[in-house]
N, C-alpha and C. Protein backbone atom coordinates (compact mmCIF):
# COMPACT_ATOMS: atom_id res chain seq x y z
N UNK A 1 75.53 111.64 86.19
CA UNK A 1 74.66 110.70 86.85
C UNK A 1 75.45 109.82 87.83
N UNK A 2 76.44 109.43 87.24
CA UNK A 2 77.17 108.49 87.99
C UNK A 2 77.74 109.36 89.26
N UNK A 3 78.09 110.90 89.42
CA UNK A 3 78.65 111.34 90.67
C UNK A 3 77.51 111.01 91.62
N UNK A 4 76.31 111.67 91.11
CA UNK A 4 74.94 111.61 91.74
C UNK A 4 74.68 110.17 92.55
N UNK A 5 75.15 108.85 91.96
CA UNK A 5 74.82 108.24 92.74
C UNK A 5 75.77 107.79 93.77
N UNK A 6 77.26 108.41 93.28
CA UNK A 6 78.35 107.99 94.24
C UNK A 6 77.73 108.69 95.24
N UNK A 7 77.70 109.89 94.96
CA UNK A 7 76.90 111.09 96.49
C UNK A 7 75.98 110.61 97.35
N UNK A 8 75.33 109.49 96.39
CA UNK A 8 74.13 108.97 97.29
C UNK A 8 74.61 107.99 97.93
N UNK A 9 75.25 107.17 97.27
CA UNK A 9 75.59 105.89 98.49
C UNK A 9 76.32 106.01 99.07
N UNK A 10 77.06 107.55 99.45
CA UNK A 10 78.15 107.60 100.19
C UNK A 10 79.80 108.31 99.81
N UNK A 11 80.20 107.85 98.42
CA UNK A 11 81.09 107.86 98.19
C UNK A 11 81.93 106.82 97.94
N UNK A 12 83.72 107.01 97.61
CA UNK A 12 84.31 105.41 97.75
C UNK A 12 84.78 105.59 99.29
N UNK A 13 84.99 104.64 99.59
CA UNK A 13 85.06 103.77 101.05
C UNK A 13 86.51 104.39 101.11
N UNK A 14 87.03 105.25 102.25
CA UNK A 14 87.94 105.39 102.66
C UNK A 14 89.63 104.80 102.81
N UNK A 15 88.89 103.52 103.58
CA UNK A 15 90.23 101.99 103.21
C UNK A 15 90.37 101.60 102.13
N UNK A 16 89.48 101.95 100.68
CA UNK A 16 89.91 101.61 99.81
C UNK A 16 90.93 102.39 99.17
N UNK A 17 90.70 104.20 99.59
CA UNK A 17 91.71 104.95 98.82
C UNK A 17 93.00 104.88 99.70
N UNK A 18 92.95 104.87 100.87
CA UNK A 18 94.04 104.13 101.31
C UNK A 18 95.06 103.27 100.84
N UNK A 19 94.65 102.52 100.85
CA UNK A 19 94.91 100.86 100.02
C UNK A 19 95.74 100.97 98.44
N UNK A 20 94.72 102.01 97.88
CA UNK A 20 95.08 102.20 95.94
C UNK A 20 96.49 103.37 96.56
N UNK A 21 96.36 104.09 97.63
CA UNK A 21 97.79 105.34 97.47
C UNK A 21 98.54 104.55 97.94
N UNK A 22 98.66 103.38 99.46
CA UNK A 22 99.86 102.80 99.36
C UNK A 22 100.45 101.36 98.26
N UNK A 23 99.15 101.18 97.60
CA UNK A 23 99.88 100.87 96.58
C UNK A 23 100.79 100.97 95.19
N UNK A 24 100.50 102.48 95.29
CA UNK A 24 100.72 103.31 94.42
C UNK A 24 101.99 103.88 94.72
N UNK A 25 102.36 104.05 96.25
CA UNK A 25 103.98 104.47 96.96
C UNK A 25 104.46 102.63 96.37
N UNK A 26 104.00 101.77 96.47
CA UNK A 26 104.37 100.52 96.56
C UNK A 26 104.94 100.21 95.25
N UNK A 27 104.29 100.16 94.40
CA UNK A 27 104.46 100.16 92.58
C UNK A 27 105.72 101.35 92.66
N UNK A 28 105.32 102.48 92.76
CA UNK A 28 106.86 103.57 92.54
C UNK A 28 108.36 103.02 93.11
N UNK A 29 107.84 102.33 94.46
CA UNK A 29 109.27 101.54 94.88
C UNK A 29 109.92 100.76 94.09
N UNK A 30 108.93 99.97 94.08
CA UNK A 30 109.42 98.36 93.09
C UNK A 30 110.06 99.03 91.93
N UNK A 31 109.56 99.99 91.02
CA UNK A 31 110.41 101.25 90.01
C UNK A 31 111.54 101.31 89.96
N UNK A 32 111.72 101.30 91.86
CA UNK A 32 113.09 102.32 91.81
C UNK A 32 113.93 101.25 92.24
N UNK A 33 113.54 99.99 92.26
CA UNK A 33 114.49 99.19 92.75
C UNK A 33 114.62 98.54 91.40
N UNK A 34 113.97 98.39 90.82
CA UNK A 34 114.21 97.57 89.04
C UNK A 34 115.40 98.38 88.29
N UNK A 35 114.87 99.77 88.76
CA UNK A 35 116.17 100.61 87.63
C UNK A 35 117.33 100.58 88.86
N UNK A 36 117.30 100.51 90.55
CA UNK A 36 118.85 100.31 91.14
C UNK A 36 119.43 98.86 90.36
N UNK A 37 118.67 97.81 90.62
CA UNK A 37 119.39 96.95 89.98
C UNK A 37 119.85 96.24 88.92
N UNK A 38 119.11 96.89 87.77
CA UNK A 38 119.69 97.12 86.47
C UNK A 38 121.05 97.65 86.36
N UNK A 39 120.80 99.05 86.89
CA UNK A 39 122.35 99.91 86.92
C UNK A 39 123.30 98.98 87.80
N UNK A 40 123.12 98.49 88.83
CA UNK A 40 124.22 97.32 89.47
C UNK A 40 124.82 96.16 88.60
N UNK A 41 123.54 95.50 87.96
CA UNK A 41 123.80 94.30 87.10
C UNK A 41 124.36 94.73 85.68
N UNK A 42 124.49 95.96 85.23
CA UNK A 42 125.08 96.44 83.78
C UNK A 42 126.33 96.51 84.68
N UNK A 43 126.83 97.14 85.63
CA UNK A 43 128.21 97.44 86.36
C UNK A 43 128.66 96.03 86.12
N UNK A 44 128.10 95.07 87.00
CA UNK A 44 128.87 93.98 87.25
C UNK A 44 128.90 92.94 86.05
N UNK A 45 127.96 93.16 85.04
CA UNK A 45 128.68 92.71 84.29
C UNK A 45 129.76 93.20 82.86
N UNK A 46 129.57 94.67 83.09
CA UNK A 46 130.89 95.28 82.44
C UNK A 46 132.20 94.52 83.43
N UNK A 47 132.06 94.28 84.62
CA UNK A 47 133.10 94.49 85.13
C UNK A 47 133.52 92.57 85.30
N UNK A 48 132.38 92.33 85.05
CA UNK A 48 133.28 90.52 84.35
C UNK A 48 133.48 90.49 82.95
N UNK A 49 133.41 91.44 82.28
CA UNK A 49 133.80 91.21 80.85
C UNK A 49 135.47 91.57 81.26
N UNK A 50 135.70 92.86 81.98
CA UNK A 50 136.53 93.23 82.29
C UNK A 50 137.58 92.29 82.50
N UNK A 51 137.20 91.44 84.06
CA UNK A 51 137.85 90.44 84.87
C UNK A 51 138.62 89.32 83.66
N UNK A 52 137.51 89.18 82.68
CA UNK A 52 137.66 88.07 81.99
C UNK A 52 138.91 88.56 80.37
N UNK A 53 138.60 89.98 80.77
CA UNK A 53 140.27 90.21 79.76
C UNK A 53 141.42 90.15 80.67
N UNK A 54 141.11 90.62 81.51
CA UNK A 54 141.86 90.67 82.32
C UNK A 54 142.87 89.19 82.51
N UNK A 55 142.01 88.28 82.79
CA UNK A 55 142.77 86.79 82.45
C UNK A 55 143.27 86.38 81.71
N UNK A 56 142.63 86.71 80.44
CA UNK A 56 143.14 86.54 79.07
C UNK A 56 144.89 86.73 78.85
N UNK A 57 144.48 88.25 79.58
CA UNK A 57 145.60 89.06 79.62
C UNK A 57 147.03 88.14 80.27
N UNK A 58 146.60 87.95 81.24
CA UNK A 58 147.36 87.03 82.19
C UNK A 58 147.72 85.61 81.99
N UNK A 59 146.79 85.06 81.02
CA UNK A 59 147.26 83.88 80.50
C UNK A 59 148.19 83.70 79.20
N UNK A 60 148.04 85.13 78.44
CA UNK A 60 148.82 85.23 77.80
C UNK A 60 150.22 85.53 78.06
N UNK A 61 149.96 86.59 79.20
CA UNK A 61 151.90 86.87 78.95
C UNK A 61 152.94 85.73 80.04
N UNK A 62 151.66 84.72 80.43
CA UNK A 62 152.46 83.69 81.09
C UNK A 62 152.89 82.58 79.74
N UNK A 63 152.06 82.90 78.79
CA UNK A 63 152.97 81.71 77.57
C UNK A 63 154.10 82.29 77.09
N UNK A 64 154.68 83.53 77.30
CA UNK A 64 155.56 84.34 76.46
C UNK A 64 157.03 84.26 77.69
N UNK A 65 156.75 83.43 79.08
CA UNK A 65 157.54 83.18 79.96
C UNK A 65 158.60 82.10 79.50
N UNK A 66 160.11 82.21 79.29
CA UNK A 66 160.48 81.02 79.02
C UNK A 66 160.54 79.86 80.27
N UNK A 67 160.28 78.53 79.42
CA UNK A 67 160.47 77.69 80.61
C UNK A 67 161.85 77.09 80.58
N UNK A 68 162.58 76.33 81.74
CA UNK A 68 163.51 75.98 81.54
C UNK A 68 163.56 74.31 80.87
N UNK A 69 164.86 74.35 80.35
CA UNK A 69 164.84 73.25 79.15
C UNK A 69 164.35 71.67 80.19
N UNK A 70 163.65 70.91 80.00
CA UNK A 70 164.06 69.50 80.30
C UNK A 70 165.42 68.55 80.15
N UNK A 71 165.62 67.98 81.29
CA UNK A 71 167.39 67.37 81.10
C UNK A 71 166.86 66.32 81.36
């Protein structure tokens, strides 16, 4: 029944299916940019956990430096 009356009044409106497919390319983008910048933001912050041994690292083997005596 319900095709029957889409048939009758026409159908859906053209600009509307328009509208729902580029929103639909639109939604798939936004997708693909949530999972690019996930995968960026897991990188960068492996890579300040990294940075931050890294200092560790460096602050340590500067205490193991002797200093010279005070006179």
């Amino acid at each position: 029944m319900a095709k029957a009356l889409l048939g009758y009044v026409g159908g859906t409106d053209p600009r509307l299916t328009t509208e729902v497919q580029r929103l639909r390319r639109r939604v798939t983008d936004l997708e693909a940019q949530v999972l690019r910048l996930q995968v960026e933001n897991d990188q960068l912050a492996e890579a300040a956990v990294e940075h931050g041994r890294l200092l560790d690292d460096a602050v340590l083997s500067d205490t193991h430096v002797p200093q010279p005596a005070l006179t």
